[in-house]
Protein backbone atom coordinates (compact mmCIF):
# COMPACT_ATOMS: atom_id res chain seq x y z
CA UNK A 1 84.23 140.68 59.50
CA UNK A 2 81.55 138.12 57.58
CA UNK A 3 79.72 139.72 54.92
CA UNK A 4 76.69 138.76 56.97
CA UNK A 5 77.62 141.00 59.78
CA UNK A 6 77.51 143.64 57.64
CA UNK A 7 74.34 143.28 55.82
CA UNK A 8 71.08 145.87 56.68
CA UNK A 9 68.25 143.39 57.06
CA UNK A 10 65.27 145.16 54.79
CA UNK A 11 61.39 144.63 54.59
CA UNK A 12 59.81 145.84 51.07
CA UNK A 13 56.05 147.43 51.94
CA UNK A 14 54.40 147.42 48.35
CA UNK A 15 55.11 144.86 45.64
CA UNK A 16 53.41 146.46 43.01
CA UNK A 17 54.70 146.88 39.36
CA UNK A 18 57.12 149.43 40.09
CA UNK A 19 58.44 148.11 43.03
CA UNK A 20 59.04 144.30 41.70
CA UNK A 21 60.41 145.67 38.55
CA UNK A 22 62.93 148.59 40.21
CA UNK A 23 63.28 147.91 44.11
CA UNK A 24 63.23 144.63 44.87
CA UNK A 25 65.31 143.68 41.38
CA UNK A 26 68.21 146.78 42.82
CA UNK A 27 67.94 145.77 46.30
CA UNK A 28 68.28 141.61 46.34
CA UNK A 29 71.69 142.89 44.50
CA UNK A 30 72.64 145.46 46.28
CA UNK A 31 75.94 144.96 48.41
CA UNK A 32 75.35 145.26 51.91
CA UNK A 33 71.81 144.87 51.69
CA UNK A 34 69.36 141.77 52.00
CA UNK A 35 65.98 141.81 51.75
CA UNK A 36 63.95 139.14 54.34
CA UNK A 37 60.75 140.03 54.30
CA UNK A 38 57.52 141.27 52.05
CA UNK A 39 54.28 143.01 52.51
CA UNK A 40 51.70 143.09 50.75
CA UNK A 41 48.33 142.23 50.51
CA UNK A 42 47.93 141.36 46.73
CA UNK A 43 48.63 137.62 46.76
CA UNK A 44 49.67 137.61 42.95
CA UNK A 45 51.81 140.67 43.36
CA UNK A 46 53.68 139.26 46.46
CA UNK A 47 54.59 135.73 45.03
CA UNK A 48 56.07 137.60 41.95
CA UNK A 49 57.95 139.27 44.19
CA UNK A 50 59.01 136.62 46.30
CA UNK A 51 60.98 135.34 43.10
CA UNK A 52 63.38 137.78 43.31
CA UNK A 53 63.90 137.19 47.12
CA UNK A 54 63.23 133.11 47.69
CA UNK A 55 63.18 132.53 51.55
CA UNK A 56 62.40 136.42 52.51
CA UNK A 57 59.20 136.14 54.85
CA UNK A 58 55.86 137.01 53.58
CA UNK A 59 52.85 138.98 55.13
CA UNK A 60 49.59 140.32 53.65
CA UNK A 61 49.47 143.22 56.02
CA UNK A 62 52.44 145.54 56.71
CA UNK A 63 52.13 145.73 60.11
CA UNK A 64 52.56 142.01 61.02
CA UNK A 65 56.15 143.02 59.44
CA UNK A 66 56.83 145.91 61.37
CA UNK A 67 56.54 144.34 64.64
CA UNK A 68 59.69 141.52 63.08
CA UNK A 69 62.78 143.26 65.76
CA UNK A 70 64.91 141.56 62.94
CA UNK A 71 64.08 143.83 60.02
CA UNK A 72 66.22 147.00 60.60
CA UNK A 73 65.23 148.90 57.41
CA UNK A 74 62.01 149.18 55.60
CA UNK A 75 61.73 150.37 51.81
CA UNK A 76 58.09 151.81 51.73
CA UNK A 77 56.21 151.89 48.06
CA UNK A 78 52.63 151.56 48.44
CA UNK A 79 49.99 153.57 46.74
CA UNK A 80 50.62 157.06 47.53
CA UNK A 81 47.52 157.69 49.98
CA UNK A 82 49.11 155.04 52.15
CA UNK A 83 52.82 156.47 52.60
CA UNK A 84 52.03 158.64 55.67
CA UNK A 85 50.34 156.17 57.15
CA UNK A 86 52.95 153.23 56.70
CA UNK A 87 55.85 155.53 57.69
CA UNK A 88 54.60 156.47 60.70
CA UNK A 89 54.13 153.09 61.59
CA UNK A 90 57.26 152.07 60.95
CA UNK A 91 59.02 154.35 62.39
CA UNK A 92 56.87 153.73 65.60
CA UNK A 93 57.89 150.55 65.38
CA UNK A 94 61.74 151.34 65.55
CA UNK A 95 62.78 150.86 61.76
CA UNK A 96 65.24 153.26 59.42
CA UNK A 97 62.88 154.46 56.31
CA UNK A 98 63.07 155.20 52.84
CA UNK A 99 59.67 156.51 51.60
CA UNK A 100 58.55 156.60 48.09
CA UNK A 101 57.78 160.00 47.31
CA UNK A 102 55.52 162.37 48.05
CA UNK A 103 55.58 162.67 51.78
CA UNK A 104 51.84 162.29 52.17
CA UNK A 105 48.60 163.44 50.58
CA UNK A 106 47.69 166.94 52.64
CA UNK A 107 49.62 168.95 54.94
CA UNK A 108 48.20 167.29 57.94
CA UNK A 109 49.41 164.06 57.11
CA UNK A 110 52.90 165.83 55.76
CA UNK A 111 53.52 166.94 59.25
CA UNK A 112 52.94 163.98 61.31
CA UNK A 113 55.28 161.89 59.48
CA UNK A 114 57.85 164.57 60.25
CA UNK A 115 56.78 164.39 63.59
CA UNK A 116 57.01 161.09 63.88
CA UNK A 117 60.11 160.87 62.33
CA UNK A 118 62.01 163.35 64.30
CA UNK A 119 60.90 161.75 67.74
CA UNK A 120 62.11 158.22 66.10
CA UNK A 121 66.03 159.20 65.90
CA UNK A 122 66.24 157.15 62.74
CA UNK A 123 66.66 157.50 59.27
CA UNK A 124 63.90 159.00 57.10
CA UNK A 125 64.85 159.47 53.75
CA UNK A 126 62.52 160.41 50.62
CA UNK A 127 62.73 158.61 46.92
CA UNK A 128 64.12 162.14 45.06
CA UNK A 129 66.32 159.78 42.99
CA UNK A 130 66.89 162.33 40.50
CA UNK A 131 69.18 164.06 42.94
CA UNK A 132 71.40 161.17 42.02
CA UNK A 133 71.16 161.39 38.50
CA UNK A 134 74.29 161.84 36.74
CA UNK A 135 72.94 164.60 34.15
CA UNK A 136 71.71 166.85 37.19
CA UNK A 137 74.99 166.50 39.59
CA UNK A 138 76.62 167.44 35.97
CA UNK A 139 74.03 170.54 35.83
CA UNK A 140 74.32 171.23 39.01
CA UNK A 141 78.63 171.59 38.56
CA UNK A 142 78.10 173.63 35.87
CA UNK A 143 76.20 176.11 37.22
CA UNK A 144 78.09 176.28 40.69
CA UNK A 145 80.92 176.78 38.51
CA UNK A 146 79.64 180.23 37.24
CA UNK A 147 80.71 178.72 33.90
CA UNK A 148 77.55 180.13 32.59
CA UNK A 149 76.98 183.22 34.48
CA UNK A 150 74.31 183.50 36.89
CA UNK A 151 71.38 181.35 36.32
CA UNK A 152 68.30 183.80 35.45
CA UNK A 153 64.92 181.72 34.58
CA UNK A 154 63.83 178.32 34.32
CA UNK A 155 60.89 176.24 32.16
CA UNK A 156 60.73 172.27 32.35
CA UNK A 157 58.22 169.99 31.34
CA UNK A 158 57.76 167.09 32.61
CA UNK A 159 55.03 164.57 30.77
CA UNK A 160 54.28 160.65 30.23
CA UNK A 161 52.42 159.20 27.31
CA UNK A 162 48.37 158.93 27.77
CA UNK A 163 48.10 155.64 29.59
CA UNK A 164 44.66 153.93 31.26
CA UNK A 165 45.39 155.04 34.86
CA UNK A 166 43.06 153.01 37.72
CA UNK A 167 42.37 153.18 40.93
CA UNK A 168 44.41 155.58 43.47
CA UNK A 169 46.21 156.76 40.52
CA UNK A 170 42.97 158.58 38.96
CA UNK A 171 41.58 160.20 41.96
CA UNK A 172 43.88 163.06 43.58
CA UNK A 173 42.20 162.20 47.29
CA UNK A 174 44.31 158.80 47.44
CA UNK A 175 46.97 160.30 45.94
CA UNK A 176 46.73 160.64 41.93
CA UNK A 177 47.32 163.56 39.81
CA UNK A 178 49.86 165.05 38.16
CA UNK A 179 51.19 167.60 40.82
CA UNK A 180 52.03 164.89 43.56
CA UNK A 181 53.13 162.52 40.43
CA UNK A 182 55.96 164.10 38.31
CA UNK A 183 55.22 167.93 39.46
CA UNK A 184 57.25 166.81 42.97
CA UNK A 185 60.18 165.52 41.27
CA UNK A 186 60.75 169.24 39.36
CA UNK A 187 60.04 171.50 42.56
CA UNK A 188 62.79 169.03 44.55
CA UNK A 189 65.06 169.83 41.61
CA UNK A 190 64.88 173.36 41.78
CA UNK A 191 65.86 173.50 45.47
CA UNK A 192 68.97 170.80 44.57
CA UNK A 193 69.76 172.74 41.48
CA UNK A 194 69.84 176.14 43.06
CA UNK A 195 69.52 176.33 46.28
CA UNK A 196 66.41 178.15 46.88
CA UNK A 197 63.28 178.08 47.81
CA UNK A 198 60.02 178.19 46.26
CA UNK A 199 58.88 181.64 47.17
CA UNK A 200 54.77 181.41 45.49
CA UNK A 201 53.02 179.86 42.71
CA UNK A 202 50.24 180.59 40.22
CA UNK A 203 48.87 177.31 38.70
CA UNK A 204 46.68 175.89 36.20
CA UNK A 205 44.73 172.49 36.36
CA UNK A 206 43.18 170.11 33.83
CA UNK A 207 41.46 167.08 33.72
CA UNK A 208 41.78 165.75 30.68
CA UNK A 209 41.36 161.69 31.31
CA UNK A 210 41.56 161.48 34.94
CA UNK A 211 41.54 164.20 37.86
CA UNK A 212 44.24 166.55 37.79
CA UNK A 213 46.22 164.64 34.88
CA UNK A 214 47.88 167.88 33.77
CA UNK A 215 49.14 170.96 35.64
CA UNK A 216 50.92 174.59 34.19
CA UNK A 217 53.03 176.35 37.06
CA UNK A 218 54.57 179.97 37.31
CA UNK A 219 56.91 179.81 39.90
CA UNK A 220 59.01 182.35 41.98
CA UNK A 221 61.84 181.11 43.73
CA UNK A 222 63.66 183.19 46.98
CA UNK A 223 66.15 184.92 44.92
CA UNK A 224 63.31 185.89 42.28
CA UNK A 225 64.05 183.43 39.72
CA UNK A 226 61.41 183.06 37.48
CA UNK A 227 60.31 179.16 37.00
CA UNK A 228 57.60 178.25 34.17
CA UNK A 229 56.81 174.26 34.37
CA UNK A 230 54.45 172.21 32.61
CA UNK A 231 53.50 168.36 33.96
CA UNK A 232 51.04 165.99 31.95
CA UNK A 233 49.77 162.44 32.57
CA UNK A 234 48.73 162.22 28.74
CA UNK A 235 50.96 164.30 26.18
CA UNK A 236 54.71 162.87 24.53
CA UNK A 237 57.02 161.41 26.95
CA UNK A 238 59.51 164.01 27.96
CA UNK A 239 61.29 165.38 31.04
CA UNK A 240 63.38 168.60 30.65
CA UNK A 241 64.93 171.36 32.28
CA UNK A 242 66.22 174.46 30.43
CA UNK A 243 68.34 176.97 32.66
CA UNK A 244 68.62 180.19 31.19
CA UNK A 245 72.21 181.96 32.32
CA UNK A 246 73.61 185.10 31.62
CA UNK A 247 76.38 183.52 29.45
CA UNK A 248 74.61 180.72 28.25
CA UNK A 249 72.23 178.27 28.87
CA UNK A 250 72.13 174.24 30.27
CA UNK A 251 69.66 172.27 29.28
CA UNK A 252 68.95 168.43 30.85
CA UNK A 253 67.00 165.74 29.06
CA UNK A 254 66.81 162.73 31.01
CA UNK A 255 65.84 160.65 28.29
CA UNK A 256 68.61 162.11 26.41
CA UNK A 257 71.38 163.79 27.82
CA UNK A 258 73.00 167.14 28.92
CA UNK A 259 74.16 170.05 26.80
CA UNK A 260 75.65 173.27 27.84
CA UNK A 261 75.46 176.45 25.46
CA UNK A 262 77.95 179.14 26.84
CA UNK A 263 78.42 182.35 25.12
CA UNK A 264 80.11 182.81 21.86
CA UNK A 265 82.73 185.54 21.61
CA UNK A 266 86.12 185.76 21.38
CA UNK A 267 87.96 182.46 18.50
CA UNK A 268 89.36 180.89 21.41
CA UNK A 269 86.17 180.82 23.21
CA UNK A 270 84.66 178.94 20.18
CA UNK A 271 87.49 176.93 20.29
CA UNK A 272 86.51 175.87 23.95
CA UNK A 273 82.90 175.72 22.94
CA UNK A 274 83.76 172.62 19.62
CA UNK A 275 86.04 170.90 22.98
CA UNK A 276 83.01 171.38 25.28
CA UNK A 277 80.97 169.44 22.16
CA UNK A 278 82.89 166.82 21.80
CA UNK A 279 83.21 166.30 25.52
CA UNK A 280 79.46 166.76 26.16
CA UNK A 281 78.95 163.78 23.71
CA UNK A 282 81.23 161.07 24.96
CA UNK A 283 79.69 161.72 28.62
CA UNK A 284 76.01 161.33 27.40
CA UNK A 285 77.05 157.89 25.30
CA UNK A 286 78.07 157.11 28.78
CA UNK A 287 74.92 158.05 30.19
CA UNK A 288 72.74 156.58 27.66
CA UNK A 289 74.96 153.65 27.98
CA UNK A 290 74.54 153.55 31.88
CA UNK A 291 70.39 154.05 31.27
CA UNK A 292 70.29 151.56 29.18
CA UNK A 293 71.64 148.64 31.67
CA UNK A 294 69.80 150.74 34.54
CA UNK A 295 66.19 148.75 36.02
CA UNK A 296 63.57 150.91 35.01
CA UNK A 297 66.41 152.41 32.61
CA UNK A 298 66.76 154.88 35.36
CA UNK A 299 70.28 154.37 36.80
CA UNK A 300 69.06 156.82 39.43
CA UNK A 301 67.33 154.86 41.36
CA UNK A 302 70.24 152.23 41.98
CA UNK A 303 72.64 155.24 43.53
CA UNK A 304 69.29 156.86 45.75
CA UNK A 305 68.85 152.99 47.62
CA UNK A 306 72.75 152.37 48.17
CA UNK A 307 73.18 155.96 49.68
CA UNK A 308 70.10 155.37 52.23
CA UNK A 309 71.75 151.60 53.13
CA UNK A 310 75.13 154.01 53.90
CA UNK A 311 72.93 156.74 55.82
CA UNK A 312 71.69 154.14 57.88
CA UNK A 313 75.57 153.31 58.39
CA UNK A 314 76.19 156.49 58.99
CA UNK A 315 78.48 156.55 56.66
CA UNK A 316 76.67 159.35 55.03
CA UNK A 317 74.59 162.31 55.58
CA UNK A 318 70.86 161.70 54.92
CA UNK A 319 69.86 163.38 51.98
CA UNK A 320 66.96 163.81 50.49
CA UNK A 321 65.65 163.86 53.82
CA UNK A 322 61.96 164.01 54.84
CA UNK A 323 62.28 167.75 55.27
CA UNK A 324 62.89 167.64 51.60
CA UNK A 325 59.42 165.67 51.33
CA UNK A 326 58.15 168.29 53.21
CA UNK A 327 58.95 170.90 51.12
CA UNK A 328 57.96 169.61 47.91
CA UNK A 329 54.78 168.57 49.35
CA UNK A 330 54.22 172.31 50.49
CA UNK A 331 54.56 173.42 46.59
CA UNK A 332 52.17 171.15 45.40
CA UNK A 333 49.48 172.47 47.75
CA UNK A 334 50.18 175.84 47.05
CA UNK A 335 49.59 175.46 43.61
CA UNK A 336 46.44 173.24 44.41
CA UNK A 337 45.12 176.02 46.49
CA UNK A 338 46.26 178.77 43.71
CA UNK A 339 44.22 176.57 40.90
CA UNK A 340 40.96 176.66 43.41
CA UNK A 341 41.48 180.32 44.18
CA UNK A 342 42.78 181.46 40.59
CA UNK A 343 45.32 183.73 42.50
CA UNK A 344 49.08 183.59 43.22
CA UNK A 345 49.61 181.95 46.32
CA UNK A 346 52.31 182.12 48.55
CA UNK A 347 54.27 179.53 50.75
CA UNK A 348 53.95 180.97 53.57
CA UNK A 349 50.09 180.51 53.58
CA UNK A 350 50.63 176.77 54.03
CA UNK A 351 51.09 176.71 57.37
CA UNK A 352 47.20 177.84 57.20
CA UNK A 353 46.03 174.57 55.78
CA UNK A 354 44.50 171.82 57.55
C-alpha cells in the first residue's frame, strides 16, 4: 500500500507559540501523519505556521475547517477557555480529537465535551504527555515492581520562572492560573503513577503577579496516601515528584532525571544499590540526551501525538482519554472550591457544581 493511503489527514486549531514551536514542528514529521490544514485567526501566527506545512489550507476561523470531510483528525491548542468549545465542535462535525489539556474551564463545560464525545464514537484523547515520559513509565516500573515497598506519601512541586503572562493566561475565567496550568499535569500523574483516585483536597491560593499564579495542595488519594504539592507561575523552574516507600524512596526530576533510593541493609544489598547507581546514570545521559534533541526539549510530547495517530488506527487503546480530562479537571475545582471555602473538600461534592 502507498504511503499516502496510509496517512491521517490532520487540521491544527491554534498556531500560537507553543503550538508552531512543538505541534506543528512533531507533526509535519511525524510518519503516518500529514497536516493539510490551519486555523487560526492571528494572521502573523498562521503564516509562521504555514512554513512548516507549505500547501496545508488556511482559515481564520476554526469552523470553516471543521466542515473540510477531508480532514479526519484535528489537533486542538487554542487558549484554554476555548478547548470545550472547539472540541465539541469538532467532534460534531465528525473528526478524531486530541485536546490540549485541561478539558475545559468549569464543570459544566467539562461534561459536555464528554458528552459530546461519547455520542461522537471517535477518538478523544487529552495532551497528558507526561504519561509518555520516559522517567515516569521508569517510576511507574519501579514501584509496580514492589522494589521499594509500598509507596506511602507523596510531595511534588511543580513551578516556572516569573514571566509577563497576558491575556487568557492572567485571568483564571478564560482559563489562566496555576491549578488548570501545571497543577493538572501532577493530579493526572498521581492516578498514572498509582492507580488511585483523588479522594479530597485542602488548598491554598495566591496571587502574586497574576490571578491564581501559585497554588499549595494537601491531597488524599483512595487508598489514603497522603499527597503534599506545590505549583507556581513565578518561583525557580522545577518539576518534581518524590515517592516516599517503605524501603526506599523514587524521586523524578524532569529536568533532570530519575533516581531510586532503596533500603540499605545487608553488603550485598549495597552491592545492588552502587549497580543500581551506575545504571540509574547511563539511563538519565540517555534521557538528557533524548531531551535535548526533543522540540520543546520535551521528548514527551513526540510519543503522546504518534500514540493518538495509532488510536485513531486502532492500533492502540486510547489513553489519556477524555475521562482522564475529566478527572483532573474535577481536582482542580475541588481545590478551587476548598481555597473559597477554607475547608477540605471532597470529590464527591463536584457533581454539585454548576
Amino acid at each position: 500500500m502507498a504511503r499516502e493511503s496510509r496517512e491521517l489527514s490532520i487540521g491544527l486549531v491554534g498556531c500560537g507559540h507553543i503550538a508552531r514551536a512543538v505541534h506543528l514542528k512533531i507533526l509535519a514529521r511525524l510518519p503516518g501523519a500529514r497536516v493539510v490544514a490551519l486555523a487560526e485567526p492571528d494572521e502573523r501566527s498562521r503564516v509562521a505556521a504555514l512554513g512548516e506545512v507549505p500547501g496545508a489550507r488556511e482559515f481564520r476561523d476554526y469552523r470553516d475547517l471543521l466542515e473540510d470531510p477531508t480532514i479526519e483528525a484535528v489537533v486542538i491548542a487554542l487558549p484554554t477557555g476555548l478547548h470545550a468549545e472547539a472540541a465539541i465542535a469538532a467532534f460534531e462535525a465528525g473528526k478524531h480529537v486530541y485536546l490540549e489539556k485541561p478539558l475545559a474551564t468549569d464543570a459544566a463545560d467539562g461534561r459536555a465535551v464528554l458528552s459530546g464525545w461519547r455520542r461522537s464514537g471517535r477518538v478523544g484523547m487529552i495532551g497528558f504527555n507526561y504519561r509518555f515520559n520516559r522517567l515516569f513509565l521508569d517510576a511507574r516500573r519501579i514501584l509496580a515492581s514492589g522494589e521499594v515497598g509500598r509507596p506511602v506519601a507523596v510531595r511534588s512541586i511543580f513551578a516556572s520562572a516569573p514571566q509577563e503572562l497576558h491575556g487568557w493566561k492572567a485571568e483564571r475565567a478564560r482559563g489562566g492560573g496555576v491549578l488548570l496550568d501545571l497543577a493538572s499535569h501532577h493530579v493526572d500523574l498521581l492516578r498514572f503513577l498509582f492507580g488511585e483516585e483523588v479522594a479530597d483536597v485542602d488548598c491554598a491560593l495566591r496571587s502574586v503577579h497574576t490571578e491564581d499564579d501559585t497554588a499549595s495542595l494537601q491531597l488524599r488519594l483512595s487508598g489514603g496516601m497522603l499527597v503534599q504539592s506545590l505549583f507556581s507561575h513565578c518561583a525557580a523552574d522545577e518539576d518534581r515528584f518524590e515517592i516516599y516507600c517503605e524501603r526506599g524512596k523514587v524521586t523524578v526530576e524532569r529536568g533532570r532525571g530519575l533516581a531510586a533510593i532503596v533500603g540499605r541493609g545487608r553488603r550485598e544489598s549495597r552491592r545492588a544499590d552502587s549497580v543500581r547507581h551506575v545504571w540509574a546514570a547511563a539511563r538519565n545521559v540517555r534521557y538528557g540526551f533524548e531531551k535535548f534533541r526533543a522540540f520543546g526539549h520535551e521528548p514527551s510530547w513526540a510519543h503522546a501525538l504518534a500514540r493518538f495517530l495509532t488510536s485513531v488506527r486502532g492500533e492502540t487503546a486510547v489513553s489519556p482519554d477524555l475521562g482522564d480530562g475529566w478527572h483532573s479537571l474535577e481536582v482542580v475545582l475541588a481545590a478551587e472550591e476548598s481555597a473559597r471555602s477554607g475547608r477540605r473538600v471532597s470529590l464527591t461534592e463536584i457533581g454539585t457544581l454548576a
